[in-house]
Protein backbone atom coordinates (compact mmCIF):
# COMPACT_ATOMS: atom_id res chain seq x y z
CA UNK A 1 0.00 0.00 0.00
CA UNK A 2 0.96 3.22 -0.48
CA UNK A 3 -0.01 6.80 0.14
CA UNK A 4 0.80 10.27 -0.57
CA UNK A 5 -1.12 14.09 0.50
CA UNK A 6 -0.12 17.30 -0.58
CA UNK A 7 -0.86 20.48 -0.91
CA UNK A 8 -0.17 23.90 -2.92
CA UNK A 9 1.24 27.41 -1.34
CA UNK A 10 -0.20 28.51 1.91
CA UNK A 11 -3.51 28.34 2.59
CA UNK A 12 -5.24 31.72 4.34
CA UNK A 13 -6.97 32.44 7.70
CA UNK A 14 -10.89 32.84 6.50
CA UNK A 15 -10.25 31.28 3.54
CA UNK A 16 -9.74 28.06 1.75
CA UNK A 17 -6.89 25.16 0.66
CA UNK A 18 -7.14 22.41 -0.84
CA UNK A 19 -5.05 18.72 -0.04
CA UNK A 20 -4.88 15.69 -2.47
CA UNK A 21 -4.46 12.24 -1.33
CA UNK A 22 -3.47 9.32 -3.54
CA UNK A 23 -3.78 5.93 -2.22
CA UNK A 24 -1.88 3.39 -4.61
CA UNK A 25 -0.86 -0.34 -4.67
CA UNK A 26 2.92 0.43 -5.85
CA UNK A 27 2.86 -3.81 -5.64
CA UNK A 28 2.88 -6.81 -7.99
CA UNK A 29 -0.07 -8.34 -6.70
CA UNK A 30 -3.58 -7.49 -5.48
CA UNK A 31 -4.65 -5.93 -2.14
CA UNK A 32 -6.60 -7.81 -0.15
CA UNK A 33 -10.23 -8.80 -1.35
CA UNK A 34 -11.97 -7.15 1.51
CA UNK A 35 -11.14 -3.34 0.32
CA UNK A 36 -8.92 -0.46 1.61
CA UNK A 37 -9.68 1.94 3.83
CA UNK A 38 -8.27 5.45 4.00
CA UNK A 39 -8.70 8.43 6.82
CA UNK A 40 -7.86 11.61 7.30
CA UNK A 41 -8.74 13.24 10.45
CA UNK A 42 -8.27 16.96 9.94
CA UNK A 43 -6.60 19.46 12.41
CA UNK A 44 -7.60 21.79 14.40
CA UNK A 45 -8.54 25.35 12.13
CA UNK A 46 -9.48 23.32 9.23
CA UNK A 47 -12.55 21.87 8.12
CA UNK A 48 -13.55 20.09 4.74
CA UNK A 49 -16.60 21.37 2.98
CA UNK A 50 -16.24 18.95 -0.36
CA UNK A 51 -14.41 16.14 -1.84
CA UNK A 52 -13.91 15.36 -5.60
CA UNK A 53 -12.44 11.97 -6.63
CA UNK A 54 -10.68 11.32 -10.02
CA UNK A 55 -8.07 8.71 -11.50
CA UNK A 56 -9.70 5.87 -10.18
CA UNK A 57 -7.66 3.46 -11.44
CA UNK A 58 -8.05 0.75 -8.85
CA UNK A 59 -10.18 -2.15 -10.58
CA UNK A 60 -12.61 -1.68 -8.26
CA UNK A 61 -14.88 0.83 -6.64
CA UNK A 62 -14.13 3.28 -4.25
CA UNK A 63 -16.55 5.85 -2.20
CA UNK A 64 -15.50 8.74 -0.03
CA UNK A 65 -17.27 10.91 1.96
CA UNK A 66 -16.73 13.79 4.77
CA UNK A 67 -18.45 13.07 8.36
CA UNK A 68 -21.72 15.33 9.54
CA UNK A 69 -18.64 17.87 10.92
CA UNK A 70 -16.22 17.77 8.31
CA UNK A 71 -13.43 17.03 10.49
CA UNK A 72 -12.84 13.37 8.80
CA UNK A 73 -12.74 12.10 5.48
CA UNK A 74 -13.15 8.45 4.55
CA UNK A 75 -12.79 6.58 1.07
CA UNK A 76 -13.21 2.60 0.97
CA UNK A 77 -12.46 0.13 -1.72
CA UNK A 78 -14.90 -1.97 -2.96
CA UNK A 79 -12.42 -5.60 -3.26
CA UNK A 80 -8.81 -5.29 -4.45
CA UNK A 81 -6.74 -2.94 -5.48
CA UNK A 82 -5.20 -3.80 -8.71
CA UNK A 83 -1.51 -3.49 -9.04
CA UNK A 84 0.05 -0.48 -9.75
CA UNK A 85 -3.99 0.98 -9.27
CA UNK A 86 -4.82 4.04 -7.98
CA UNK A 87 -6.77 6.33 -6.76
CA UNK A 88 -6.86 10.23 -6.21
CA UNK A 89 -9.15 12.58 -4.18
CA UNK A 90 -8.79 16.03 -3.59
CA UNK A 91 -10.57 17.64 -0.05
CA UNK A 92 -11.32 21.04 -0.40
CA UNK A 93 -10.68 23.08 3.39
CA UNK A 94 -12.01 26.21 4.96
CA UNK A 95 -9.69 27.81 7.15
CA UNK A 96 -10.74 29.09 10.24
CA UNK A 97 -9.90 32.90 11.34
CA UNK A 98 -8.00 31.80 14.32
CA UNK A 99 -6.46 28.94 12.81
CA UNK A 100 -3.03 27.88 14.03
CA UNK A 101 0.28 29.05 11.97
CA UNK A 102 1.00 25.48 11.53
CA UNK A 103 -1.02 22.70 11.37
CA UNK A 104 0.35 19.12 9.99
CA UNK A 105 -1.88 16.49 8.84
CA UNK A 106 -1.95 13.07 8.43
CA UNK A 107 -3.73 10.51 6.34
CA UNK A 108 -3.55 6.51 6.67
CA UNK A 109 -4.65 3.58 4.61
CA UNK A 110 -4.91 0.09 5.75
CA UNK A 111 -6.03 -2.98 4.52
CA UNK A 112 -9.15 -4.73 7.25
CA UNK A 113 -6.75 -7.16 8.56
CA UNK A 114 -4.42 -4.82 9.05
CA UNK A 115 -1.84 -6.40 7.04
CA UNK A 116 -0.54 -3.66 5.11
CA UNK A 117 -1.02 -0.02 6.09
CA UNK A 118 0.88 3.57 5.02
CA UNK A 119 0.49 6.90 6.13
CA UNK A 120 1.40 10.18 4.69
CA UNK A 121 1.43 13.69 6.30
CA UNK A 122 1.61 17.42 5.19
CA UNK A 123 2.28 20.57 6.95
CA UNK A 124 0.63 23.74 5.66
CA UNK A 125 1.94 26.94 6.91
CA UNK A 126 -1.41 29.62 7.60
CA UNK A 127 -0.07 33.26 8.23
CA UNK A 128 -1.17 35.79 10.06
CA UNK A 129 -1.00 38.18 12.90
CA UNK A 130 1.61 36.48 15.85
CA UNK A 131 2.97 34.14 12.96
CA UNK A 132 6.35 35.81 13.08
CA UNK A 133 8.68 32.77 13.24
CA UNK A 134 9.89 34.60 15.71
CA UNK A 135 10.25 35.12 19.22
CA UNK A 136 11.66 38.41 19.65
CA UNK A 137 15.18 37.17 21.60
CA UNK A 138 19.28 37.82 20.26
CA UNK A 139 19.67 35.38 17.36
CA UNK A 140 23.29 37.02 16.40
CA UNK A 141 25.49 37.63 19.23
CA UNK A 142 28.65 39.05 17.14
CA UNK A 143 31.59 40.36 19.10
CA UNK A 144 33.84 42.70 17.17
CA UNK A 145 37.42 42.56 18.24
CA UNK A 146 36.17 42.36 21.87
CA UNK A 147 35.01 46.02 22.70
CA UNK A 148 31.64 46.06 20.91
CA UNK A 149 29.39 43.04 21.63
CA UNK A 150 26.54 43.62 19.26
CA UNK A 151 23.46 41.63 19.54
CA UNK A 152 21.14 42.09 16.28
CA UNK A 153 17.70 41.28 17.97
CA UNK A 154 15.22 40.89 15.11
CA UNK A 155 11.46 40.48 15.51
CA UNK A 156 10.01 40.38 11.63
CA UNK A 157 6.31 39.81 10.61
CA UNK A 158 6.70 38.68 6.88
CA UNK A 159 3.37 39.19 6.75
CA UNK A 160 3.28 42.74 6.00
CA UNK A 161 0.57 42.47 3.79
CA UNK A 162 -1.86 41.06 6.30
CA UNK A 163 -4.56 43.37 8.16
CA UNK A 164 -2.82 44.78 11.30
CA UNK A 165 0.57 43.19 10.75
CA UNK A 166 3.98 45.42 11.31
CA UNK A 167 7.15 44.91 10.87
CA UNK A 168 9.76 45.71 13.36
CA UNK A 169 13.73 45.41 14.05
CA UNK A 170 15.77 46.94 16.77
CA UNK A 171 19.02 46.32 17.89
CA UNK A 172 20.86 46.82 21.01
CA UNK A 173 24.53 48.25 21.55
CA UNK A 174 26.76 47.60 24.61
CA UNK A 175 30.21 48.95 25.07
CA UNK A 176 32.42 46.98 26.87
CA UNK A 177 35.67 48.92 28.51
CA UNK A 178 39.17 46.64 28.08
């Protein structure tokens, strides 16, 4: 069995992203009779509103669907998975306004008796306000010939663009006597 999810650029508080899953038999020989099934249980800030599948190439049938919440998606085969079959969904997200900056997720396949299983997981970056990267403390303590410690202290927002966000830098000098 074999699995991959991915995504494309950032996706945006209040808006929407989109993640693609392909489940594939990369083997020589047929899955197990009784069907695959794959699930994604979706973070925190994120919730899926549709699902399209396409490249179905798995012998077989599959069906997906989202749960009443849209925090978990599902897809089952119907029987085997062919080798080299596959199949490919993509899970359209909303974003939630306070979503974290970071959010990974992970989706698994497995076979019923558990005999062969893969997961794959994907971390999407969502900026915003307090999404510096940073934290505000010295990253560059340089010391130049001894009498002038400088430490560049560097707090950036690199999301200038975004409502309310600034950008800010300071740095502190200290003069130390020989």
């Amino acid at each position: 069995m074999g699995i991959t999810k991915t995504h494309s650029g950032d996706f945006s508080r209040g808006g929407q992203g989109i993640f693609t899953i392909t489940v594939s038999n990369p083997g020589d020989q047929e899955t197990h009779p009784d069907g695959t099934r794959m699930t994604d249980t979706l973070p925190a800030g994120l919730t899926g509103t549709s699902l399209a599948l396409f490249g179905n190439s798995t012998g077989g049938t599959v069906s997906c669907f989202l749960n009443d919440v849209g925090t978990r998606v599902e897809c089952e085969t119907v029987g085997s998975i062919d080798p080299e079959g596959s199949y490919t969904l993509e899970v359209t997200i909303s974003v939630a306004t306070d979503a974290p900056c970071t959010v990974t997720n992970t989706a698994t396949v497995i076979e019923p008796q558990g005999s062969l299983s893969a997961s794959a997981s994907d971390t999407v970056n969502i900026p915003g306000p307090n999404c510096n990267g940073g934290n505000g403390t010295s990253i560059l303590p340089i010391s130049l010939s001894g009498l002038i410690p400088i430490y560049n202290n560097i707090n950036t927002n690199n999301n200038i663009n975004s409502p309310g966000a600034s950008n800010t830098n300071s740095q502190n000098f200290r003069v130390n006597a020989p």
